[in-house]
C-alpha atoms as a PDB file:
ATOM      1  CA  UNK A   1     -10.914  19.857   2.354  1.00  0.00           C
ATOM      2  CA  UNK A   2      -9.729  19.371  -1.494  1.00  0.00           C
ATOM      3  CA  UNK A   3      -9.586  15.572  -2.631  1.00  0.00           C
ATOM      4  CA  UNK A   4      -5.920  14.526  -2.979  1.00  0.00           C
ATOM      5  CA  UNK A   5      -6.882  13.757  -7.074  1.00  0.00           C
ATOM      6  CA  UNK A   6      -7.976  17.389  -7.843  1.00  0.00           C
ATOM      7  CA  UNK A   7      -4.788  18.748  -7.007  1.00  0.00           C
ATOM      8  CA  UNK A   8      -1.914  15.705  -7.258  1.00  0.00           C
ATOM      9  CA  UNK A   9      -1.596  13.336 -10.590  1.00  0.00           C
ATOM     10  CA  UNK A  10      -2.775   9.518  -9.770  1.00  0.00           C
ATOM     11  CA  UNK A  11      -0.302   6.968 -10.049  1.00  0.00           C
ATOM     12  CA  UNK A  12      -0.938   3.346  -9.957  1.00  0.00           C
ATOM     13  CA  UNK A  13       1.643   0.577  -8.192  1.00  0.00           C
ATOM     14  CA  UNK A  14       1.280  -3.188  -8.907  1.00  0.00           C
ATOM     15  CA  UNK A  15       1.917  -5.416  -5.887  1.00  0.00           C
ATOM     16  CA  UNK A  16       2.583  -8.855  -6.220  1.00  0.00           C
ATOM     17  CA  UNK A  17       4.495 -10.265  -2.982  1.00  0.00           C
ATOM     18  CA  UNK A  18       5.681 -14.160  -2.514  1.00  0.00           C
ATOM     19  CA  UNK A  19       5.421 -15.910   0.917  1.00  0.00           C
ATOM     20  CA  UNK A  20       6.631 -14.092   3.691  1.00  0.00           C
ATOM     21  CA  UNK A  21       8.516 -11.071   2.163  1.00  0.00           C
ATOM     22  CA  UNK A  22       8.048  -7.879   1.281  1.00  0.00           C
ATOM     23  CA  UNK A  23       7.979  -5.388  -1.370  1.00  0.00           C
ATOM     24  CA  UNK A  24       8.701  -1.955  -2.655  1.00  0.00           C
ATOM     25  CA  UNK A  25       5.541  -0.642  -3.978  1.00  0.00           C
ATOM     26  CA  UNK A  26       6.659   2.531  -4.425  1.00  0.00           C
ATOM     27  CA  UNK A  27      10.652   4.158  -4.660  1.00  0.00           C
ATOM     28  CA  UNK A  28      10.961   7.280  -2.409  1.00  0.00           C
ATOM     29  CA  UNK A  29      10.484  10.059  -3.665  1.00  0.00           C
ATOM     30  CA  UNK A  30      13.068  13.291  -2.535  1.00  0.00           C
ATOM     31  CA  UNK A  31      10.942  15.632  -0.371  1.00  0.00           C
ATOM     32  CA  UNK A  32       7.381  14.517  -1.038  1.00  0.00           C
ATOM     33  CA  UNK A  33       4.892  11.826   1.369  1.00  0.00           C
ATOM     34  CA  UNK A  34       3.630   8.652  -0.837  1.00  0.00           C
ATOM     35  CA  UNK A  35      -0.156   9.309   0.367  1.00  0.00           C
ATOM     36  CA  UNK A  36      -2.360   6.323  -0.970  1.00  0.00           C
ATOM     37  CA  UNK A  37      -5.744   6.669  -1.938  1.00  0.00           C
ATOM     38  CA  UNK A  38      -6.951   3.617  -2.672  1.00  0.00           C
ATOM     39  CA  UNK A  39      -5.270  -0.369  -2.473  1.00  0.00           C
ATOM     40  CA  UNK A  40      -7.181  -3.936  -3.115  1.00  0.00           C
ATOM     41  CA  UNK A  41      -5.081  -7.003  -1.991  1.00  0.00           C
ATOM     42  CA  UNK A  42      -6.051 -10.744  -2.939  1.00  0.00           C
ATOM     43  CA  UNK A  43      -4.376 -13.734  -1.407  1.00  0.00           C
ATOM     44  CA  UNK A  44      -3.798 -17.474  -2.424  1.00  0.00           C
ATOM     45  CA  UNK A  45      -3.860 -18.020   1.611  1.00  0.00           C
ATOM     46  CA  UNK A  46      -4.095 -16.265   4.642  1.00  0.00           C
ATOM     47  CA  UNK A  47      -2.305 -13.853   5.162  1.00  0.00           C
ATOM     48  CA  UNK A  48      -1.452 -10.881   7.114  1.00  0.00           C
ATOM     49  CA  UNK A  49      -0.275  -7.544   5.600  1.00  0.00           C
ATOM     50  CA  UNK A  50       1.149  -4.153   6.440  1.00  0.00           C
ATOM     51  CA  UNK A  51       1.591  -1.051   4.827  1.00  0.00           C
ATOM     52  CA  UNK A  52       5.325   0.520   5.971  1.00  0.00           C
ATOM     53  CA  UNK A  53       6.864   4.289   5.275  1.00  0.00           C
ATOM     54  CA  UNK A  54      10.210   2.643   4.980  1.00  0.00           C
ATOM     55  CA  UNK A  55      10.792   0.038   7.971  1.00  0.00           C
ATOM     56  CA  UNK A  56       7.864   1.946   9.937  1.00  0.00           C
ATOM     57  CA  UNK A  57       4.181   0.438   9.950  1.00  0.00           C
ATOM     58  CA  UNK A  58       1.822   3.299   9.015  1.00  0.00           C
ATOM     59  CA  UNK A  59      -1.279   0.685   8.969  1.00  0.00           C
ATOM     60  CA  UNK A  60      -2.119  -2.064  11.528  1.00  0.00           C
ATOM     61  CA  UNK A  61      -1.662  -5.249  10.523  1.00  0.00           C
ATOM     62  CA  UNK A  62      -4.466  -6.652   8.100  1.00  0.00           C
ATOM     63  CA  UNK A  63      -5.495  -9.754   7.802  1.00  0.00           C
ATOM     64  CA  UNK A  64      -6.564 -10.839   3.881  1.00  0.00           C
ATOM     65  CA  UNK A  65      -8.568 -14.356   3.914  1.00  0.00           C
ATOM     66  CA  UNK A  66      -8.077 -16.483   1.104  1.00  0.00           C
ATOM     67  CA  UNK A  67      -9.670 -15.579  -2.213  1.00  0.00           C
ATOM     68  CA  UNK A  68     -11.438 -12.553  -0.634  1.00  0.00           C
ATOM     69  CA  UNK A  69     -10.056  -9.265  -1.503  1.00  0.00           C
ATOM     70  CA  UNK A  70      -8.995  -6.691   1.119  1.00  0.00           C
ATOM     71  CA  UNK A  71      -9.577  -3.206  -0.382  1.00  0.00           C
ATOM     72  CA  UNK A  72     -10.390   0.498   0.611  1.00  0.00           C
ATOM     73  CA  UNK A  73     -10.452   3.739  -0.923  1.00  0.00           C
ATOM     74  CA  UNK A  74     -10.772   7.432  -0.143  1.00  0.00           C
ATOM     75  CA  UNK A  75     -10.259  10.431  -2.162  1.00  0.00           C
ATOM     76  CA  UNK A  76      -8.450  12.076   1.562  1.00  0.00           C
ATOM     77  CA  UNK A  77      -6.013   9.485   1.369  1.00  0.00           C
ATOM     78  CA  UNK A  78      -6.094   6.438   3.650  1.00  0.00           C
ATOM     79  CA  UNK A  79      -2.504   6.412   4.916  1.00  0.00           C
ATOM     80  CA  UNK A  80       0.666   8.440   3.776  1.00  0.00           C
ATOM     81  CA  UNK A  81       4.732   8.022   4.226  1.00  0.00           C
ATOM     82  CA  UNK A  82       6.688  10.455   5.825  1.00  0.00           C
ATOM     83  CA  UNK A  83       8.868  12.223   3.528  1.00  0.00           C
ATOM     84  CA  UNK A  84      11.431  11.177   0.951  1.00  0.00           C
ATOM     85  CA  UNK A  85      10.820   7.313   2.585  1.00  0.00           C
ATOM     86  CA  UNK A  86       9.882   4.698   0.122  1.00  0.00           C
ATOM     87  CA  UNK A  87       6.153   2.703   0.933  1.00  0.00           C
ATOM     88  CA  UNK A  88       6.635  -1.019   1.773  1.00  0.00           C
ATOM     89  CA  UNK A  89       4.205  -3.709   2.030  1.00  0.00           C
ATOM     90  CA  UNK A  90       5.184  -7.004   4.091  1.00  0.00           C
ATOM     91  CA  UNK A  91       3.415 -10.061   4.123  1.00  0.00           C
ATOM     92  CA  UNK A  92       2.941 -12.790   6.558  1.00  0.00           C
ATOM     93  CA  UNK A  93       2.551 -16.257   6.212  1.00  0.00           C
ATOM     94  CA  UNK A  94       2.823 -19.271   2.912  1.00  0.00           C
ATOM     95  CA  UNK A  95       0.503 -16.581   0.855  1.00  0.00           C
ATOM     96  CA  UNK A  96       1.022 -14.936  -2.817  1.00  0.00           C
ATOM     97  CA  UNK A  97      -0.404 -11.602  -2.490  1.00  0.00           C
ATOM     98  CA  UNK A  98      -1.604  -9.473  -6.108  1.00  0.00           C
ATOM     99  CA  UNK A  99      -3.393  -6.228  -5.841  1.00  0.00           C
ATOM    100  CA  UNK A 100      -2.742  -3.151  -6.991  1.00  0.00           C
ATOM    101  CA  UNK A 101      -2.491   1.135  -5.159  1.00  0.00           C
ATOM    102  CA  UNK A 102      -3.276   4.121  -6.316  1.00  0.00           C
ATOM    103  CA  UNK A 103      -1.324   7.543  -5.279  1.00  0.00           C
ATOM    104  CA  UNK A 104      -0.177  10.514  -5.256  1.00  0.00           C
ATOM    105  CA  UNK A 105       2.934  12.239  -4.632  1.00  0.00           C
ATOM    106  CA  UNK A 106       2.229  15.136  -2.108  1.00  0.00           C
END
């Protein structure tokens, strides 16, 4: 198995989400899967997040404490969109969420 960076450019997605909404991290793409490598998420309050390819959850939902950054990283990729679908991230809760993604395109 090749790591997704030796083949695909890395991109990096800012994420900053208010109370309860959600966000766009990254515009679909026509005929290639958003597959992200790596994410950290910091919260003002507790919170509960999800990663979506488009309305679909494609991670469970994760809980980020306050002030304690959620974050994970694998060269494999950790989750991916199906494709041509944007990736969403939703957030539960009175929180303001920061943190950042990287990707590729695949």
């Amino acid at each position: 198995m090749i790591p997704l960076p030796a083949i695909y450019e890395v991109k990096r997605a800012v994420i900053t989400i208010g109370a309860g909404t959600s966000q766009d991290v990254v515009a679909a793409v026509s005929d290639k899967k958003i597959a992200v490598i790596a994410y950290m998420l910091s919260s003002n309050a507790a919170v509960t997040m999800t990663f979506k390819s488009h309305e679909t959850g494609i991670t469970g939902a994760m809980p980020v404490a306050v002030n304690a950054p959620l974050q994970d990283a694998n060269v494999y990729g950790l989750f991916i969109t199906t494709a041509g679908v944007k990736l969403n991230l939703t957030a539960s809760g009175t929180a303001t969420v920061g943190g950042y993604i990287l990707y590729c395109e695949v």
